[in-house]
PDB file of N, CA and C in Angstrom:
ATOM      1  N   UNK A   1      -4.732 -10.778   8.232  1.00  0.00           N
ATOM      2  CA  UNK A   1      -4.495 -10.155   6.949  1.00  0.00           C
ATOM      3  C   UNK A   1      -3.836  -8.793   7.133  1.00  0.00           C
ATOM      4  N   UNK A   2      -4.284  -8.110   7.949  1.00  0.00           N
ATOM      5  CA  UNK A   2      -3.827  -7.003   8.627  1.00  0.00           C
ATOM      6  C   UNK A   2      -2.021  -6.621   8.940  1.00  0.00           C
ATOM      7  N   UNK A   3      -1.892  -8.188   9.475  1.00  0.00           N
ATOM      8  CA  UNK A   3      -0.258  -8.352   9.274  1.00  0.00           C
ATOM      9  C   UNK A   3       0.837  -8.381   8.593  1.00  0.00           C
ATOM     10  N   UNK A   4       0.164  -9.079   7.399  1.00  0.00           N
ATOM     11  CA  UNK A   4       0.630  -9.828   6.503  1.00  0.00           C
ATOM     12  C   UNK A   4       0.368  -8.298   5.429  1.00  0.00           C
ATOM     13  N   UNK A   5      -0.062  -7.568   5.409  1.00  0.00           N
ATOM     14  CA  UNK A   5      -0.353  -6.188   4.240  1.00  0.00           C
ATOM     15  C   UNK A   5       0.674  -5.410   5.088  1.00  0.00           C
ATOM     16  N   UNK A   6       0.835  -5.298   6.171  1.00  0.00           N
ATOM     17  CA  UNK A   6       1.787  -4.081   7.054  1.00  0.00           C
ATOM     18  C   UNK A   6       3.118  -4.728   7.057  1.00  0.00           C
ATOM     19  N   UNK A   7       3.311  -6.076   7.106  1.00  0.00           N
ATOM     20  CA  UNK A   7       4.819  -6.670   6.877  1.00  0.00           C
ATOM     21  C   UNK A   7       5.122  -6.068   5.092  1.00  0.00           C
ATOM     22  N   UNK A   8       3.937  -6.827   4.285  1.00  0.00           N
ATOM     23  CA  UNK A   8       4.579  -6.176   2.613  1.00  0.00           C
ATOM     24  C   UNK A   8       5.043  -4.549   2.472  1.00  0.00           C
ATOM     25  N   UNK A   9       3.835  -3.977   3.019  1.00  0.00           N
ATOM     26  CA  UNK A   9       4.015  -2.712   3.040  1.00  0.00           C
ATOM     27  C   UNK A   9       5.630  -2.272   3.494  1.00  0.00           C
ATOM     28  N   UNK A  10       5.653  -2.567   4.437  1.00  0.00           N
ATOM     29  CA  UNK A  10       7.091  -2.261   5.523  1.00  0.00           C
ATOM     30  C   UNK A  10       8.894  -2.455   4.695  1.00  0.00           C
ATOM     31  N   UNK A  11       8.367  -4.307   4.197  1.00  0.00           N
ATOM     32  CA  UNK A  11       9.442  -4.945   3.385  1.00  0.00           C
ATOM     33  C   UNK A  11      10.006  -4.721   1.662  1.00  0.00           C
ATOM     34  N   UNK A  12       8.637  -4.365   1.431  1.00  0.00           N
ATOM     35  CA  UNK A  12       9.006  -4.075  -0.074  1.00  0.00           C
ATOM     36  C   UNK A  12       8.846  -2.150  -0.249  1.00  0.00           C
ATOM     37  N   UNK A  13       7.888  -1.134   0.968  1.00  0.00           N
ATOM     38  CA  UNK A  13       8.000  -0.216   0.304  1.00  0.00           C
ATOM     39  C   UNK A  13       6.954   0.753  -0.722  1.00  0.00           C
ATOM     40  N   UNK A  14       7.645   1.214  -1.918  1.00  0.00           N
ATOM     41  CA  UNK A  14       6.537   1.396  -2.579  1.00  0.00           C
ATOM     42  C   UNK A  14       6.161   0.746  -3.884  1.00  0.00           C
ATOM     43  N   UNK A  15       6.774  -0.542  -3.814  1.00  0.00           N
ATOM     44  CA  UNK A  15       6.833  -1.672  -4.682  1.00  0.00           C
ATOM     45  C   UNK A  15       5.669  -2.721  -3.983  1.00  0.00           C
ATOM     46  N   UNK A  16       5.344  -2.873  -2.678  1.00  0.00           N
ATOM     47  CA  UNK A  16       4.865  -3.428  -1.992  1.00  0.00           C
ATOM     48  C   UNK A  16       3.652  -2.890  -2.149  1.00  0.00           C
ATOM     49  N   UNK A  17       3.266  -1.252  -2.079  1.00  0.00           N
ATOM     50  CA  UNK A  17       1.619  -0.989  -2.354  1.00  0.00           C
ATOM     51  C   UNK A  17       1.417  -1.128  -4.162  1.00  0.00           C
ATOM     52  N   UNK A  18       2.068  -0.774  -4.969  1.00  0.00           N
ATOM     53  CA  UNK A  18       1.884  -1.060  -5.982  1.00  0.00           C
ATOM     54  C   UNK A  18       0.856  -2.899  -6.236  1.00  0.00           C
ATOM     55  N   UNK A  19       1.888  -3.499  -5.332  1.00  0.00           N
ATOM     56  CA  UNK A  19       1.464  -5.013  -5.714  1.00  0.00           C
ATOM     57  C   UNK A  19       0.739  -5.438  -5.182  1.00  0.00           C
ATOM     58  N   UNK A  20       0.342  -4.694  -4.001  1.00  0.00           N
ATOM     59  CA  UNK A  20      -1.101  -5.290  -3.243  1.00  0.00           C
ATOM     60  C   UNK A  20      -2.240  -4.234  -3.653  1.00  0.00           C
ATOM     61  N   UNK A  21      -2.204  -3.448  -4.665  1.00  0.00           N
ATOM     62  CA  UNK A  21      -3.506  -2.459  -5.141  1.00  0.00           C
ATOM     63  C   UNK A  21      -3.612  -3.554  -6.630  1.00  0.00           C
ATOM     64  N   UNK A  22      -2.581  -4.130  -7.078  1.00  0.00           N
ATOM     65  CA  UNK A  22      -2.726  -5.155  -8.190  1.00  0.00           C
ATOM     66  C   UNK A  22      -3.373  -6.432  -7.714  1.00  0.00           C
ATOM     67  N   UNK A  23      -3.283  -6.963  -6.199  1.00  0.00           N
ATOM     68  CA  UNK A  23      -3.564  -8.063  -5.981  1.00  0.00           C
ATOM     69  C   UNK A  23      -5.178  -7.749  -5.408  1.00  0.00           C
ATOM     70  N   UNK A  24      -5.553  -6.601  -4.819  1.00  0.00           N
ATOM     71  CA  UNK A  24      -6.849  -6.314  -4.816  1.00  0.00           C
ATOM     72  C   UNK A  24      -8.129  -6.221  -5.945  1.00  0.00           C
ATOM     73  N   UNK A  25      -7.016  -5.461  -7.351  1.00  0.00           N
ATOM     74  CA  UNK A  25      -7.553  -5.370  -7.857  1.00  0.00           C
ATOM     75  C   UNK A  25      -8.252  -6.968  -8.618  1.00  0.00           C
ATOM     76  N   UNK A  26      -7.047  -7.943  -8.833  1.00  0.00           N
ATOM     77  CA  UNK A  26      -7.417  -9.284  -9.534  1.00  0.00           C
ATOM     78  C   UNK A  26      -7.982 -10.541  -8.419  1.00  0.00           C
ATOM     79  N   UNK A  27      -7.492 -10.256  -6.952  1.00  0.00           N
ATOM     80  CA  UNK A  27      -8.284 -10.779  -6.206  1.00  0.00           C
ATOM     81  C   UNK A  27      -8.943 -10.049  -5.184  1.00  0.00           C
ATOM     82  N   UNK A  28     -10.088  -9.861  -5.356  1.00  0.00           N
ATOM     83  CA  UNK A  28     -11.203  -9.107  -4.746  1.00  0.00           C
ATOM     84  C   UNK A  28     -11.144  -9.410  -2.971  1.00  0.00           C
ATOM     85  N   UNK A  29     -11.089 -10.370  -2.462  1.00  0.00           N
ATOM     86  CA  UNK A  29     -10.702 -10.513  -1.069  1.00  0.00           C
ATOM     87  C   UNK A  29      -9.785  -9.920  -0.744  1.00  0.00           C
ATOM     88  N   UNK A  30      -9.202  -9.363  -1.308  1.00  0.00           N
ATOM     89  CA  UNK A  30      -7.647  -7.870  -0.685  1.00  0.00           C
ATOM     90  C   UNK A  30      -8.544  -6.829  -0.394  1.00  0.00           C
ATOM     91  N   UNK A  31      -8.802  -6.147   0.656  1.00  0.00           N
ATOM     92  CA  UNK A  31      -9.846  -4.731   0.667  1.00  0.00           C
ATOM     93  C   UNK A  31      -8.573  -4.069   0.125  1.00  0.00           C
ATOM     94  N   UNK A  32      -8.758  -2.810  -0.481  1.00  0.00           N
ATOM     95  CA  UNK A  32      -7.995  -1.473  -0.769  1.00  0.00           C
ATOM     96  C   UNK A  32      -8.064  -0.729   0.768  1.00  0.00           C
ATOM     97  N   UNK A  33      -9.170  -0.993   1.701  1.00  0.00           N
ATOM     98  CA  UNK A  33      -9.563   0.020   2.460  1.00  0.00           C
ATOM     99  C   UNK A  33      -8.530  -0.593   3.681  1.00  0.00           C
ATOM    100  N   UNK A  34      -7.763  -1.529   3.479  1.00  0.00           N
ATOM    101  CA  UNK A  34      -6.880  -1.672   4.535  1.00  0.00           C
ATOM    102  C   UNK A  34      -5.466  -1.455   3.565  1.00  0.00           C
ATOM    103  N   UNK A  35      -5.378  -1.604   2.662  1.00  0.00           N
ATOM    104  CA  UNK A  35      -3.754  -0.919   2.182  1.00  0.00           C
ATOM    105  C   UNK A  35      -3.674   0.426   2.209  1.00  0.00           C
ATOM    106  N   UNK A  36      -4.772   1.667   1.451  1.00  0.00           N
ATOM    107  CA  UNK A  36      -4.705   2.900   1.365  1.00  0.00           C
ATOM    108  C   UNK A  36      -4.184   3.214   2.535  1.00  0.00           C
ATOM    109  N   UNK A  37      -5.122   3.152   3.870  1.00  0.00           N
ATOM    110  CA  UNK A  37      -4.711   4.080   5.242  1.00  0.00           C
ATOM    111  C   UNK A  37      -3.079   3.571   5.111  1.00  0.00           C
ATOM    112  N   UNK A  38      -2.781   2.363   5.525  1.00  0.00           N
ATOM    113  CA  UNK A  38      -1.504   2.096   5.490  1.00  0.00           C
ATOM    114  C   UNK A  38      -0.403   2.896   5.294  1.00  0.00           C
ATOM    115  N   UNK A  39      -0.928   3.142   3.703  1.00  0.00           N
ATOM    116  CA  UNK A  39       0.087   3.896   2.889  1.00  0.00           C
ATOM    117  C   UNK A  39      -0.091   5.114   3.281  1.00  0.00           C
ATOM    118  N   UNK A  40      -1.193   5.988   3.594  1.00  0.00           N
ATOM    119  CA  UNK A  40      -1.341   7.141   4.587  1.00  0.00           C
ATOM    120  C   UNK A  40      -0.351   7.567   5.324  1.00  0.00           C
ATOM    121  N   UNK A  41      -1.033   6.345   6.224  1.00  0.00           N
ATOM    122  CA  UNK A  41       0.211   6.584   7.930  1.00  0.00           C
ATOM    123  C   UNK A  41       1.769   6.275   7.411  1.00  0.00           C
ATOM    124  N   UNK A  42       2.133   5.814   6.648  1.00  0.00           N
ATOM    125  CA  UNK A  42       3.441   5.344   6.691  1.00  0.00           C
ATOM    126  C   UNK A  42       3.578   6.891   6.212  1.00  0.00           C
ATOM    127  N   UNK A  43       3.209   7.666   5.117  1.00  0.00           N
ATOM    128  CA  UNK A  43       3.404   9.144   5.002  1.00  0.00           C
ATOM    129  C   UNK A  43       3.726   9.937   6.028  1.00  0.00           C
ATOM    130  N   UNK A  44       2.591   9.879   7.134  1.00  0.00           N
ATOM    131  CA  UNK A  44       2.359  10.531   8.025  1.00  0.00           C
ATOM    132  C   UNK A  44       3.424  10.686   8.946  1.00  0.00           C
ATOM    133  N   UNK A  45       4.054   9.531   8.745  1.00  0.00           N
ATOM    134  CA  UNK A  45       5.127   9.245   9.646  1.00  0.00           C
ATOM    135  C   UNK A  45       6.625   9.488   9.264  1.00  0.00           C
ATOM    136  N   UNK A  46       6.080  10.124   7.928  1.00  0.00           N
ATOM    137  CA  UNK A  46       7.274  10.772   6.966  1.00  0.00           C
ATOM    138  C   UNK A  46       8.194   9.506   6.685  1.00  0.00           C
ATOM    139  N   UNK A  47       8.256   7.986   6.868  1.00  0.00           N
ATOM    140  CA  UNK A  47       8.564   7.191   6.371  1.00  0.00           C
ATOM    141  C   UNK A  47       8.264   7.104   4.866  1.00  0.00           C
ATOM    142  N   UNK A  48       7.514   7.525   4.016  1.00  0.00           N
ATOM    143  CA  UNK A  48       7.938   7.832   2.765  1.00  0.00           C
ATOM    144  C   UNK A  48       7.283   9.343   2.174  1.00  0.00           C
ATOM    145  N   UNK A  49       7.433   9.242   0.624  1.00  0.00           N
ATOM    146  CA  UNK A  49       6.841  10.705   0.010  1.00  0.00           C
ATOM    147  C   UNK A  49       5.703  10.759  -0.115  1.00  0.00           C
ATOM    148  N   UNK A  50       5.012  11.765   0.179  1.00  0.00           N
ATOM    149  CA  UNK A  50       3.976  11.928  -0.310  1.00  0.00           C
ATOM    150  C   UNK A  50       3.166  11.717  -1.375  1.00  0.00           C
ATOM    151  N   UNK A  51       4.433  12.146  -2.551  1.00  0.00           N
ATOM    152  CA  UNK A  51       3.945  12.343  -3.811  1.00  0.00           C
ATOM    153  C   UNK A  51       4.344  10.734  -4.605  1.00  0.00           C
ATOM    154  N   UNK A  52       5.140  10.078  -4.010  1.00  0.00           N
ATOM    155  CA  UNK A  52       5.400   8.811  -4.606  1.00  0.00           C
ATOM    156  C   UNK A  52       4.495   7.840  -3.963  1.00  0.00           C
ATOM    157  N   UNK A  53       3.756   8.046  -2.726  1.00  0.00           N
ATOM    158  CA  UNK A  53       2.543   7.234  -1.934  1.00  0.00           C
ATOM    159  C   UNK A  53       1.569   7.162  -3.228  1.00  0.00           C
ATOM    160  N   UNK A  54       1.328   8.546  -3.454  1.00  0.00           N
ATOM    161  CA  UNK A  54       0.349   8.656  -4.291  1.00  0.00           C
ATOM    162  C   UNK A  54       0.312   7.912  -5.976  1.00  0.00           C
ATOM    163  N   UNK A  55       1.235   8.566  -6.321  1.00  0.00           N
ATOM    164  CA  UNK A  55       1.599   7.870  -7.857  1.00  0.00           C
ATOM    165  C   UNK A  55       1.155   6.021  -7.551  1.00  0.00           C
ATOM    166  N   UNK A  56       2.072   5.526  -6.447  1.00  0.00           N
ATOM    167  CA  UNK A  56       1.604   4.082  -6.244  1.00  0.00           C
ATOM    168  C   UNK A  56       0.595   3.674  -5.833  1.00  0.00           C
ATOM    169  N   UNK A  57      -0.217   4.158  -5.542  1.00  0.00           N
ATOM    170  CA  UNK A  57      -1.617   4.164  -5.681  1.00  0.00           C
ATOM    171  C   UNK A  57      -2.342   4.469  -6.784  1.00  0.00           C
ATOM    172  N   UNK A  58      -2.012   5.180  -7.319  1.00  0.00           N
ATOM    173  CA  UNK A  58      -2.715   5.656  -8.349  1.00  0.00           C
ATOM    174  C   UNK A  58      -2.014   4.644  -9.914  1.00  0.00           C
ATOM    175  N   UNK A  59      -1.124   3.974  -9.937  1.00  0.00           N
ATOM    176  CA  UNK A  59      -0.299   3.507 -10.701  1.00  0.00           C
ATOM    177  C   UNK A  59      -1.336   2.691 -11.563  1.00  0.00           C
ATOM    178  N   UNK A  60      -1.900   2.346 -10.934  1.00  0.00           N
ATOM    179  CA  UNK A  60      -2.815   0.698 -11.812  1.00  0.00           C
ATOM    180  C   UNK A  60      -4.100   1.575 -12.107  1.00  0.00           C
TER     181      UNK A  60
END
């Protein structure tokens, strides 16, 4: 599962956490606690904004 959240993440972006904090939210077997860090480190790594990590997280 681990893979398969870091490939979306990677491929779609910040369209990609948007849709897996939606798919957590309606299917409960998605942890949040493995997309959030994700979206963290990909920050961290200045691969995206800070402030747009956040909004997509915070979106739903």
């Amino acid at each position: 599962m681990l893979e398969w959240v870091t490939n979306i993440i990677a491929s779609m972006g910040y369209a990609g956490i948007v849709f897996l904090m939606f798919l957590e939210n309606v299917f409960p077997p998605i942890p949040s606690e493995i997309i959030m860090p994700l979206a963290g480190f990909r920050q961290w790594l200045r691969e995206t904004s800070t402030w747009r990590s956040l909004f997509s997280l915070a979106h739903l």
